[in-house]
N, C-alpha and C. Protein backbone atom coordinates (compact mmCIF):
# COMPACT_ATOMS: atom_id res chain seq x y z
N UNK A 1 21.38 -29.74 -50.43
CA UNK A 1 20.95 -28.89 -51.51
C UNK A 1 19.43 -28.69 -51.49
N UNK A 2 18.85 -29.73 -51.56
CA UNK A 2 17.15 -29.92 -51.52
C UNK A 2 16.98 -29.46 -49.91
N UNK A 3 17.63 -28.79 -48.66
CA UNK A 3 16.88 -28.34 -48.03
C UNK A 3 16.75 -26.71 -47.89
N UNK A 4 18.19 -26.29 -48.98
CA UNK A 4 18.30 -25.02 -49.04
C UNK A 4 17.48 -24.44 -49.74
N UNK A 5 17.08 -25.43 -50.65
CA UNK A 5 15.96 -25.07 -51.78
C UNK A 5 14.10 -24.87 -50.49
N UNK A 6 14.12 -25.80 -49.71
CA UNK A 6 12.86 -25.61 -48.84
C UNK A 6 13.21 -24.27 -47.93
N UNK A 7 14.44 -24.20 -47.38
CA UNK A 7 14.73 -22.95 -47.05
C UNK A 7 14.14 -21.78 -47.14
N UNK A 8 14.62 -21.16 -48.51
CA UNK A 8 14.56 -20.74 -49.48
C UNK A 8 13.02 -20.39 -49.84
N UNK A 9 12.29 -21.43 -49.95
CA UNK A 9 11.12 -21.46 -49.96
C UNK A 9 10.21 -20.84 -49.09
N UNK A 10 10.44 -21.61 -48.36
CA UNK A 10 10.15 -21.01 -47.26
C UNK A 10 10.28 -19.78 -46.81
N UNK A 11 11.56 -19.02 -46.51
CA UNK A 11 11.67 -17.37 -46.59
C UNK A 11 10.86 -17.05 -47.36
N UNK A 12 10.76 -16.88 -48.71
CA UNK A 12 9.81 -16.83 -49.79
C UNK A 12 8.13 -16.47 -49.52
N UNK A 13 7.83 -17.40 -48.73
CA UNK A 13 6.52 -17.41 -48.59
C UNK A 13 6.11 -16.78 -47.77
N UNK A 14 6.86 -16.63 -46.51
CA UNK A 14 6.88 -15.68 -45.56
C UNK A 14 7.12 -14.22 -45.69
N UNK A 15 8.20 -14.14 -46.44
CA UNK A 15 7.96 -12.71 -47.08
C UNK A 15 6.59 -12.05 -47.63
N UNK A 16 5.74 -12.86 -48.44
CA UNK A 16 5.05 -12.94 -49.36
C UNK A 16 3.55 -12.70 -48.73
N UNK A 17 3.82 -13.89 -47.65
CA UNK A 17 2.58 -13.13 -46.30
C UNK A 17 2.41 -12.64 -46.08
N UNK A 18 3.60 -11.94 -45.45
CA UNK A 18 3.85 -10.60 -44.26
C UNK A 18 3.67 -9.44 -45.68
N UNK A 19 3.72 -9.63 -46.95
CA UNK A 19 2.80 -8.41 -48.18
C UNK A 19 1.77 -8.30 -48.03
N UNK A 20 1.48 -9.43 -48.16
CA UNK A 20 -0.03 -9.53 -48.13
C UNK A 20 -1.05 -9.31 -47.09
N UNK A 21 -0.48 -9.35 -45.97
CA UNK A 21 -1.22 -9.26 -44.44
C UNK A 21 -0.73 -7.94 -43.92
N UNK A 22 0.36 -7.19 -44.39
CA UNK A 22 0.52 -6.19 -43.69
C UNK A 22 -0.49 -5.05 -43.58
N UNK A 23 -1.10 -4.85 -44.63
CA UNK A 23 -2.23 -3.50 -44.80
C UNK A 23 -3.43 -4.22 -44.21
N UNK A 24 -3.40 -5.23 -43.12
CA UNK A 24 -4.60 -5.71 -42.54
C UNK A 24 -4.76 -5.18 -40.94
N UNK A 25 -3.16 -5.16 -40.61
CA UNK A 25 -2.50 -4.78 -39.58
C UNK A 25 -2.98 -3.57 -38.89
N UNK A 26 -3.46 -2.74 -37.88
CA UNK A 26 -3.77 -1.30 -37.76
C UNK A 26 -2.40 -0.66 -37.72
N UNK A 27 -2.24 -0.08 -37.83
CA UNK A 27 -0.89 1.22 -38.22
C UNK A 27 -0.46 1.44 -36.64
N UNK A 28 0.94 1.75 -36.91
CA UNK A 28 1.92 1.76 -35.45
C UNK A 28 1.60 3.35 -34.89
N UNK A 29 0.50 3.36 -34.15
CA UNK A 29 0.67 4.74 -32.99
C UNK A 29 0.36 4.96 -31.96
N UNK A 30 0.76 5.31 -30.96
CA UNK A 30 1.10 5.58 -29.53
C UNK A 30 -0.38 4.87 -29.36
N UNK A 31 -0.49 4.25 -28.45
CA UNK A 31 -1.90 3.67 -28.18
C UNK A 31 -2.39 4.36 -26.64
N UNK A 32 -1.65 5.13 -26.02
CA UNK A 32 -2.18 6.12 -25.40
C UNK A 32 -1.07 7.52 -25.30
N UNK A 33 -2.53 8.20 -26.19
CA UNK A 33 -1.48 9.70 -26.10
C UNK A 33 -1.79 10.66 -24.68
N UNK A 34 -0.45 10.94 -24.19
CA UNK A 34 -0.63 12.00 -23.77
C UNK A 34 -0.27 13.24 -23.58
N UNK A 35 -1.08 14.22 -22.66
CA UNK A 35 -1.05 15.39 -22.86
C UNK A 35 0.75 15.90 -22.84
N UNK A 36 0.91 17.56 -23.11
CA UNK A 36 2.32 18.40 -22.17
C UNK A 36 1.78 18.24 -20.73
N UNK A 37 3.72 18.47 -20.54
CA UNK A 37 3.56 18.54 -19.17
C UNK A 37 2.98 19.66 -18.87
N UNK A 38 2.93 21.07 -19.25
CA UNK A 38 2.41 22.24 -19.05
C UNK A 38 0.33 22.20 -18.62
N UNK A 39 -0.09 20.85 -19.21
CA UNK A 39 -1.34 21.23 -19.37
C UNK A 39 -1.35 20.00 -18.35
N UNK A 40 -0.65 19.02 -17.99
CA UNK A 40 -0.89 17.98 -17.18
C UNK A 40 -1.17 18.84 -15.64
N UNK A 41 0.21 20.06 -15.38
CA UNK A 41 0.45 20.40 -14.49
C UNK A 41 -1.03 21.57 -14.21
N UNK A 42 -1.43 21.92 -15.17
CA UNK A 42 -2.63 23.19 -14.76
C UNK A 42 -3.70 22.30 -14.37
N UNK A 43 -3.78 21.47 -15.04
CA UNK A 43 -5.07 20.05 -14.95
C UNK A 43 -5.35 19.72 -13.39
N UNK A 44 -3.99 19.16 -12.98
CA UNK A 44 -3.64 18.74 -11.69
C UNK A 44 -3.52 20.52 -10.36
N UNK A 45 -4.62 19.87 -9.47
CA UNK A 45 -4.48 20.35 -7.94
C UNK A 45 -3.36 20.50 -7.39
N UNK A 46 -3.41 19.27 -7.17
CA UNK A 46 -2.30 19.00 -6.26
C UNK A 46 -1.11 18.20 -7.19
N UNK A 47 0.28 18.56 -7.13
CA UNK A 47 1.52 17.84 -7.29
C UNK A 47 1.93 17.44 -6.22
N UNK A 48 3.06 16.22 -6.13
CA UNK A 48 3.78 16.32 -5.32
C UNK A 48 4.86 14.88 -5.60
N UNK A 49 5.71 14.63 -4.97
CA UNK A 49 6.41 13.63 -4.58
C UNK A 49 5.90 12.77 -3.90
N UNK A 50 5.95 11.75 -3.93
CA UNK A 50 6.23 10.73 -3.06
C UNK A 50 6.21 9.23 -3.10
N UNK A 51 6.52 8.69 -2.14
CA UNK A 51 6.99 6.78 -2.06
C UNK A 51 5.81 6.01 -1.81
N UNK A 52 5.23 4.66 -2.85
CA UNK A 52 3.96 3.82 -2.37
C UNK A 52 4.51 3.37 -1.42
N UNK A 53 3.76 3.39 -0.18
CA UNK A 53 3.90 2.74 1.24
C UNK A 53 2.63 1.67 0.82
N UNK A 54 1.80 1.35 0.44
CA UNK A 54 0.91 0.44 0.79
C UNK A 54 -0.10 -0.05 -0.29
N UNK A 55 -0.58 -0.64 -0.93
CA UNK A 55 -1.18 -1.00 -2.45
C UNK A 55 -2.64 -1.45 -1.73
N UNK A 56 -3.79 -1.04 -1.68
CA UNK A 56 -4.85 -1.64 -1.32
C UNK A 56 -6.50 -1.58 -1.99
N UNK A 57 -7.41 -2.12 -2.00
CA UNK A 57 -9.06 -1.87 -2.13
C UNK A 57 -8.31 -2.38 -4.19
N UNK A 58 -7.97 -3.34 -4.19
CA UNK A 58 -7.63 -3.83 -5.60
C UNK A 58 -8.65 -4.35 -6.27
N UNK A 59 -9.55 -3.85 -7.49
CA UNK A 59 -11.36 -4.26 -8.04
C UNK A 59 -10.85 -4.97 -8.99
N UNK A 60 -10.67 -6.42 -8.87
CA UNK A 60 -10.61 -7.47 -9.70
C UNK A 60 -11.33 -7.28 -11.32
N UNK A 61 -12.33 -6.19 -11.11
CA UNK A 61 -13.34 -6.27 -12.50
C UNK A 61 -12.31 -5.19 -13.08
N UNK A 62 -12.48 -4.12 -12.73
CA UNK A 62 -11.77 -3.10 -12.98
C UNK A 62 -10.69 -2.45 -13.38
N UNK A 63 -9.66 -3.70 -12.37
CA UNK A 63 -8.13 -3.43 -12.06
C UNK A 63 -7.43 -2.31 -11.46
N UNK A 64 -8.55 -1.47 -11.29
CA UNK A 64 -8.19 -0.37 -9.88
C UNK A 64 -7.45 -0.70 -8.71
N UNK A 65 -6.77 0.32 -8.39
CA UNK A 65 -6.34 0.16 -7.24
C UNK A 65 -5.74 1.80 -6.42
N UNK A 66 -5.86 1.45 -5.31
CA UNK A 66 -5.83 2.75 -4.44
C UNK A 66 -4.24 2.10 -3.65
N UNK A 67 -3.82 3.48 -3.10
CA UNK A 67 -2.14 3.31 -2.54
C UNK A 67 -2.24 4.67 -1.24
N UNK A 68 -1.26 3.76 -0.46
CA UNK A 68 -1.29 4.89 0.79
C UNK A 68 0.21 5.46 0.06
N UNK A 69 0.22 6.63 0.37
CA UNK A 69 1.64 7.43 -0.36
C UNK A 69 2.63 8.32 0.44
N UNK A 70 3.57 8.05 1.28
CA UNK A 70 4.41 8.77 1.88
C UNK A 70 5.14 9.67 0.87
N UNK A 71 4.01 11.35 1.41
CA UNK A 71 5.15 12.50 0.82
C UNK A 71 5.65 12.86 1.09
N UNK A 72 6.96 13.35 0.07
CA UNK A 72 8.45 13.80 0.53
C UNK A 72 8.23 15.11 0.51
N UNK A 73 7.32 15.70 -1.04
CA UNK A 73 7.56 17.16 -0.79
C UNK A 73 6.61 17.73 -1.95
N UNK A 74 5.53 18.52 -1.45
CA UNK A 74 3.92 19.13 -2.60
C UNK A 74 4.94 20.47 -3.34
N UNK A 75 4.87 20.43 -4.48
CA UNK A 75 5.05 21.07 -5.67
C UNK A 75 4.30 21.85 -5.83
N UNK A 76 2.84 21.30 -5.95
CA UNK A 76 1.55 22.58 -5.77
C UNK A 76 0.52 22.17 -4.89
N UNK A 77 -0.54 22.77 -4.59
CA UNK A 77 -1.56 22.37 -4.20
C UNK A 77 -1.48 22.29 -2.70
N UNK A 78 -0.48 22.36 -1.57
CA UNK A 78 0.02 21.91 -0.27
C UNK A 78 -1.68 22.58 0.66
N UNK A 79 -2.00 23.80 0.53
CA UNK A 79 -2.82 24.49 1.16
C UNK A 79 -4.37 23.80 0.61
N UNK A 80 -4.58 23.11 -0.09
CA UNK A 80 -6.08 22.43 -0.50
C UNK A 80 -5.54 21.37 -0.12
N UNK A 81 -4.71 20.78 0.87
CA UNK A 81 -5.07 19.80 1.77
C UNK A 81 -5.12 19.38 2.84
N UNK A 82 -6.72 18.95 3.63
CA UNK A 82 -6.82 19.04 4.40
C UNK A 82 -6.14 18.65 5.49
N UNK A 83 -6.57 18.36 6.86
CA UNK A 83 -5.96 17.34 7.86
C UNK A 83 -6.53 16.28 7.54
N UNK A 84 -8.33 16.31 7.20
CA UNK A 84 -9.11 15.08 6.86
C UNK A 84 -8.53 13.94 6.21
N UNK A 85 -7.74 14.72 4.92
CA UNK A 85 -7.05 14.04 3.84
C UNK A 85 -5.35 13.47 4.03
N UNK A 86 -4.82 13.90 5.15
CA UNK A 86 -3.61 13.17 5.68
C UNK A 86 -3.41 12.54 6.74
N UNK A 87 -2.90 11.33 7.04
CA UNK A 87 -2.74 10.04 7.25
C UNK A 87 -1.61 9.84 8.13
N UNK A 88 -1.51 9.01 9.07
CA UNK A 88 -0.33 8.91 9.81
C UNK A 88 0.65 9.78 10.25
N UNK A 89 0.24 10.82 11.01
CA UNK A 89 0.65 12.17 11.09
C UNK A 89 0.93 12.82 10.24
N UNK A 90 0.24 13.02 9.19
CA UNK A 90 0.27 14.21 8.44
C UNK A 90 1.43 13.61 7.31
N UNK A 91 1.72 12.53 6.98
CA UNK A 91 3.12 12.69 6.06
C UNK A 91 2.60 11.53 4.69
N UNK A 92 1.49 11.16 5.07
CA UNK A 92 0.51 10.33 4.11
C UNK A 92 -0.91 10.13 3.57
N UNK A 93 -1.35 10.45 1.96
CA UNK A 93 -2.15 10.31 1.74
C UNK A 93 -2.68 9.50 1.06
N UNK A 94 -4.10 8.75 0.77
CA UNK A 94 -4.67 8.24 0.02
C UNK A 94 -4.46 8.44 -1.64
N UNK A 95 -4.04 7.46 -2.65
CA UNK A 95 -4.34 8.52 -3.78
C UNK A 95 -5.29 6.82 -4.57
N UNK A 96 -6.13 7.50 -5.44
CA UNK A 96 -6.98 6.23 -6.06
C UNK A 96 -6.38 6.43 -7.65
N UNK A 97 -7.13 5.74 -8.71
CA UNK A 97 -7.06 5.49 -10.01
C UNK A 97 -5.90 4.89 -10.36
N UNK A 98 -5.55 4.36 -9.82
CA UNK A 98 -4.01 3.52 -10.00
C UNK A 98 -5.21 2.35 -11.20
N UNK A 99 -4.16 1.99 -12.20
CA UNK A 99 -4.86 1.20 -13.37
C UNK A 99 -6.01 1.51 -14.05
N UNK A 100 -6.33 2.70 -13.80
CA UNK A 100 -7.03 3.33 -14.76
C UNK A 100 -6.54 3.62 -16.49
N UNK A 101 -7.54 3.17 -17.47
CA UNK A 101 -6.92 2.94 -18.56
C UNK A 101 -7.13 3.98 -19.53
N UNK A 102 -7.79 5.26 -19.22
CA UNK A 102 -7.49 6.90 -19.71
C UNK A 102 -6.32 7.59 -19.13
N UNK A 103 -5.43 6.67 -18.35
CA UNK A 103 -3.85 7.55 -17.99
C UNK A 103 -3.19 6.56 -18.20
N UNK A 104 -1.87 7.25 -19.30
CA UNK A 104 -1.14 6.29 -19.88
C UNK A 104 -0.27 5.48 -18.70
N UNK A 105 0.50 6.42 -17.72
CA UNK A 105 1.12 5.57 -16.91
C UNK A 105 0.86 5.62 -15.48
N UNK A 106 0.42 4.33 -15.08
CA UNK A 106 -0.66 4.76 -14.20
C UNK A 106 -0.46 3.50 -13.16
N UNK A 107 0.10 2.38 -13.36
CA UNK A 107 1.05 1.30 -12.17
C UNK A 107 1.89 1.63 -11.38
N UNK A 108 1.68 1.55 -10.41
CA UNK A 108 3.07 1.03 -9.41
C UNK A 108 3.22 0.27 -8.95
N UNK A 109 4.40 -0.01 -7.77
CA UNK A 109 4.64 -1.43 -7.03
C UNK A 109 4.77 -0.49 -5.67
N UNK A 110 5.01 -1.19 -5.03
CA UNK A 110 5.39 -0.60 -3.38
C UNK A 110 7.02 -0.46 -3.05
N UNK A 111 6.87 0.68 -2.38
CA UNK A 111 8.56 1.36 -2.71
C UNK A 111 8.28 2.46 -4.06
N UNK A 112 7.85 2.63 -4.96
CA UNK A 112 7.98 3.05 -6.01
C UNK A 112 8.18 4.79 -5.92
N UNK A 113 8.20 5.13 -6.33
CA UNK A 113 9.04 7.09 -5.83
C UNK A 113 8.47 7.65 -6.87
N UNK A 114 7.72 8.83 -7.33
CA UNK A 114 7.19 9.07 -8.31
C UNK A 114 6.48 10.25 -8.54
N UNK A 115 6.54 11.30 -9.41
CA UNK A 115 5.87 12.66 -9.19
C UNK A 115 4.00 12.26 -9.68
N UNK A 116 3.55 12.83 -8.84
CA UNK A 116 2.43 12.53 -8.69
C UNK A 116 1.29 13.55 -9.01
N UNK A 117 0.49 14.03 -10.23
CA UNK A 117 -0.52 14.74 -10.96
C UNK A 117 -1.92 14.29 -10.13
N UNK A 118 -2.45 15.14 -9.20
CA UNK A 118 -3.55 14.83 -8.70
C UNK A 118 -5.03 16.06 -8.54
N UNK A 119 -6.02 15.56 -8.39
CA UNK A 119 -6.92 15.88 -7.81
C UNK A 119 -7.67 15.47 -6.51
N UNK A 120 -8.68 16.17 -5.96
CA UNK A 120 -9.39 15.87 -4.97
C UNK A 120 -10.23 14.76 -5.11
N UNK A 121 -10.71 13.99 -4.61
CA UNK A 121 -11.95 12.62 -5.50
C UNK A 121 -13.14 13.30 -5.22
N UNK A 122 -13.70 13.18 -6.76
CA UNK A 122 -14.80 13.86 -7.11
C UNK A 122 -16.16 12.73 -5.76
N UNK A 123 -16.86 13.60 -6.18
CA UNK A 123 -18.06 12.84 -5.11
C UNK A 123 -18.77 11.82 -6.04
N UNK A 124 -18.64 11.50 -6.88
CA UNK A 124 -19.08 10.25 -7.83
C UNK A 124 -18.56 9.14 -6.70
N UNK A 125 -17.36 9.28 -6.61
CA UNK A 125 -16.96 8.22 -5.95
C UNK A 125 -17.53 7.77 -4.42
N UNK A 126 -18.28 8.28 -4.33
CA UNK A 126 -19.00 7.94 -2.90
C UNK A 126 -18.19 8.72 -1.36
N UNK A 127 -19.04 8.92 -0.47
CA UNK A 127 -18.91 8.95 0.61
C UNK A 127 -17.30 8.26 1.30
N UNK A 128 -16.60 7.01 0.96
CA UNK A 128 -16.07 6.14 1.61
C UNK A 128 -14.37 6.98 0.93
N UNK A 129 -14.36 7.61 -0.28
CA UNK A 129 -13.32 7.89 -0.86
C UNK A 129 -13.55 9.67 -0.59
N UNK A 130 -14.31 10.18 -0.44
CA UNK A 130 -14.26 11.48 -0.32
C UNK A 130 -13.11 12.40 0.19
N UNK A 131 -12.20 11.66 0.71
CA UNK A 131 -10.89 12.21 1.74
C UNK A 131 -10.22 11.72 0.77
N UNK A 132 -9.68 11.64 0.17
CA UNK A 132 -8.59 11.04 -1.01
C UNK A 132 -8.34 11.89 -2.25
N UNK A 133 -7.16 11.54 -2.89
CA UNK A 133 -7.09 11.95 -4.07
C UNK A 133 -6.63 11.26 -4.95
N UNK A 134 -7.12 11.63 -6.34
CA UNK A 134 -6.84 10.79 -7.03
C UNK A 134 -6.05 11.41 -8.50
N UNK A 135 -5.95 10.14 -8.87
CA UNK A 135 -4.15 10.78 -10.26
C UNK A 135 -5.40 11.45 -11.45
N UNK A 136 -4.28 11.99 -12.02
CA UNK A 136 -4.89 13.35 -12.68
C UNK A 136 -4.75 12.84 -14.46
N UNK A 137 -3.55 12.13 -14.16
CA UNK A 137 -2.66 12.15 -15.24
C UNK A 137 -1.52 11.37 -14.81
N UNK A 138 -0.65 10.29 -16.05
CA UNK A 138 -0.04 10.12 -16.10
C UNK A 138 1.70 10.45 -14.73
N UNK A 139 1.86 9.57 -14.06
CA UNK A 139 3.02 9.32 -12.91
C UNK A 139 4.25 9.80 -13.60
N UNK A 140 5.17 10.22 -13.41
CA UNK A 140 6.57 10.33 -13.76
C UNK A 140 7.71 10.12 -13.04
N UNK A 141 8.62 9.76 -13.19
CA UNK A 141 9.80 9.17 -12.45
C UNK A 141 10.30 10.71 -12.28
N UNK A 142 11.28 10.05 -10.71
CA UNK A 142 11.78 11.37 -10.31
C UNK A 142 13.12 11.40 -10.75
N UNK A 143 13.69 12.14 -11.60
CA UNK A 143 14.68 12.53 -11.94
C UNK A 143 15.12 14.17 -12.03
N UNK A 144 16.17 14.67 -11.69
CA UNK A 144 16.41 15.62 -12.16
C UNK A 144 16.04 16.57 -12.60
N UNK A 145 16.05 16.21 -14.21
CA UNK A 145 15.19 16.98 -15.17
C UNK A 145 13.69 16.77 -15.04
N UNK A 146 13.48 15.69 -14.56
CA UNK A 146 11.62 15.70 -14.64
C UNK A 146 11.43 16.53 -13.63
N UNK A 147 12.01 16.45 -12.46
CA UNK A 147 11.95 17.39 -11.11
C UNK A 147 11.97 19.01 -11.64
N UNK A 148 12.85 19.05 -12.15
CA UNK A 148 13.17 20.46 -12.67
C UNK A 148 11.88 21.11 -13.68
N UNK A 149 11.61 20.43 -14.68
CA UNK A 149 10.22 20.77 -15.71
C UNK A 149 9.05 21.01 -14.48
N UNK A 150 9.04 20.04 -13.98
CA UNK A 150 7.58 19.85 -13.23
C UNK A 150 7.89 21.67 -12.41
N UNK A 151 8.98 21.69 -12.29
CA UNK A 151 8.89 23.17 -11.01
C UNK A 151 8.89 24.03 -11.53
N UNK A 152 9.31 23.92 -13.24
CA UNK A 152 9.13 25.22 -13.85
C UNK A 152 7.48 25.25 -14.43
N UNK A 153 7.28 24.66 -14.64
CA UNK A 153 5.70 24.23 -14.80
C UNK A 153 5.04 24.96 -14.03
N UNK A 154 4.90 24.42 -12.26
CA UNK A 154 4.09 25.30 -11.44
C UNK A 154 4.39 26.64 -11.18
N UNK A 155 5.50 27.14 -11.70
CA UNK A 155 6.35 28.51 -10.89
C UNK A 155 5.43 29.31 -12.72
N UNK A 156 5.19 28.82 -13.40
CA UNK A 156 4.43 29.42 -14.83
C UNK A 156 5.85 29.55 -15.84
N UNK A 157 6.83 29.48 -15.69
CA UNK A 157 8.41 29.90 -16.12
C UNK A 157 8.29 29.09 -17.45
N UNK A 158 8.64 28.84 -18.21
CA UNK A 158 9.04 28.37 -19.59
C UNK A 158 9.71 26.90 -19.44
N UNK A 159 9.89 25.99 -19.95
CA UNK A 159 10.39 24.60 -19.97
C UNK A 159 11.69 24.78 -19.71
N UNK A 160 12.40 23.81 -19.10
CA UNK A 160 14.09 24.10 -19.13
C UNK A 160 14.66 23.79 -20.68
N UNK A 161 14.00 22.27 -20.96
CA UNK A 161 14.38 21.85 -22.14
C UNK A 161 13.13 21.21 -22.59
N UNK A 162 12.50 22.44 -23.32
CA UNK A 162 11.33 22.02 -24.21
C UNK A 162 11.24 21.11 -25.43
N UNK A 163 12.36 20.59 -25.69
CA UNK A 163 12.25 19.82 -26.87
C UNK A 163 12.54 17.96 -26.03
N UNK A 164 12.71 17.76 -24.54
CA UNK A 164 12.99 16.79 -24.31
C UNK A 164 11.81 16.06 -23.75
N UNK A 165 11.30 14.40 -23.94
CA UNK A 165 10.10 14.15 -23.69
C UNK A 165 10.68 13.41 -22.17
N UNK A 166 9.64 13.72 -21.18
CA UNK A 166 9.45 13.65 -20.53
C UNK A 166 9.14 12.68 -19.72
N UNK A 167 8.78 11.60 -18.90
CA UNK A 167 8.63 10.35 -18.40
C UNK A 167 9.12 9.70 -17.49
């Protein structure tokens, strides 16, 4: 009896906390927003497909990391890239900003398959990265429908299913 009563109590107080502490809390929202796909895709050079073959140049301070990327198949951008910029006969490129923390999804692992929002690397980045490209925006899994948006995207055509989020 006397422990249902501490029980009891207990719930009690905890309830009573979680009143009192809740408006201390910052409020539940997306902690990185991002853009449509429509404006991801104008943003971005180059699109394309493809598989991490290789994870490398990883900045411990930073958490950057650069990936060699076997593509399957450029969406846009195919003609702004060079020979300079492809790799192992032509079927692989450099891409950097992997863990960059202004793009919401922005990890991979090796093996990973993934539509890919890019640019050319600006010359900030030095001499050593100048042949590379780097993410634009947010990675997306290849599915279907993401495949399908992303192509109506570059072709300028209207969303297939504009009310579905994307990822």
């Amino acid at each position: 009896m006397a422990s249902q009563r501490t029980l009891r109590a207990g719930r009690a107080a905890l309830l009573l906390a979680g009143l009192f502490l809740a408006p201390l809390w910052p409020p539940c929202v997306a902690s990185c927003p991002e853009k449509n796909l429509e404006d991801r895709e104008e943003e971005a050079n180059v699109v394309l497909t493809g598989t991490v073959d290789e994870i490398f140049n990883m900045d411990p301070l930073h958490k950057t990391y650069y990936c060699k990327v076997r593509v399957w198949r450029y969406l846009k951008g195919k003609s702004s890239i060079n020979r300079v910029i492809l790799l192992d006969g032509g079927n692989k490129v450099t891409i950097g900003g992997f863990g960059n923390p202004r793009i919401c999804d922005n990890q991979v692992a090796t093996g990973d398959t993934r539509i890919f929002f890019l640019n050319l690397a600006p010359e900030s980045v030095g001499l050593d990265h100048k042949n590379e490209l780097m993410l634009n925006s947010s990675l997306m899994r290849i599915t279907l429908r993401n495949l399908e948006e992303v192509e109506h995207c570059v072709e300028g055509e209207e969303p297939v299913h504009p009310t579905w989020k994307l990822g």
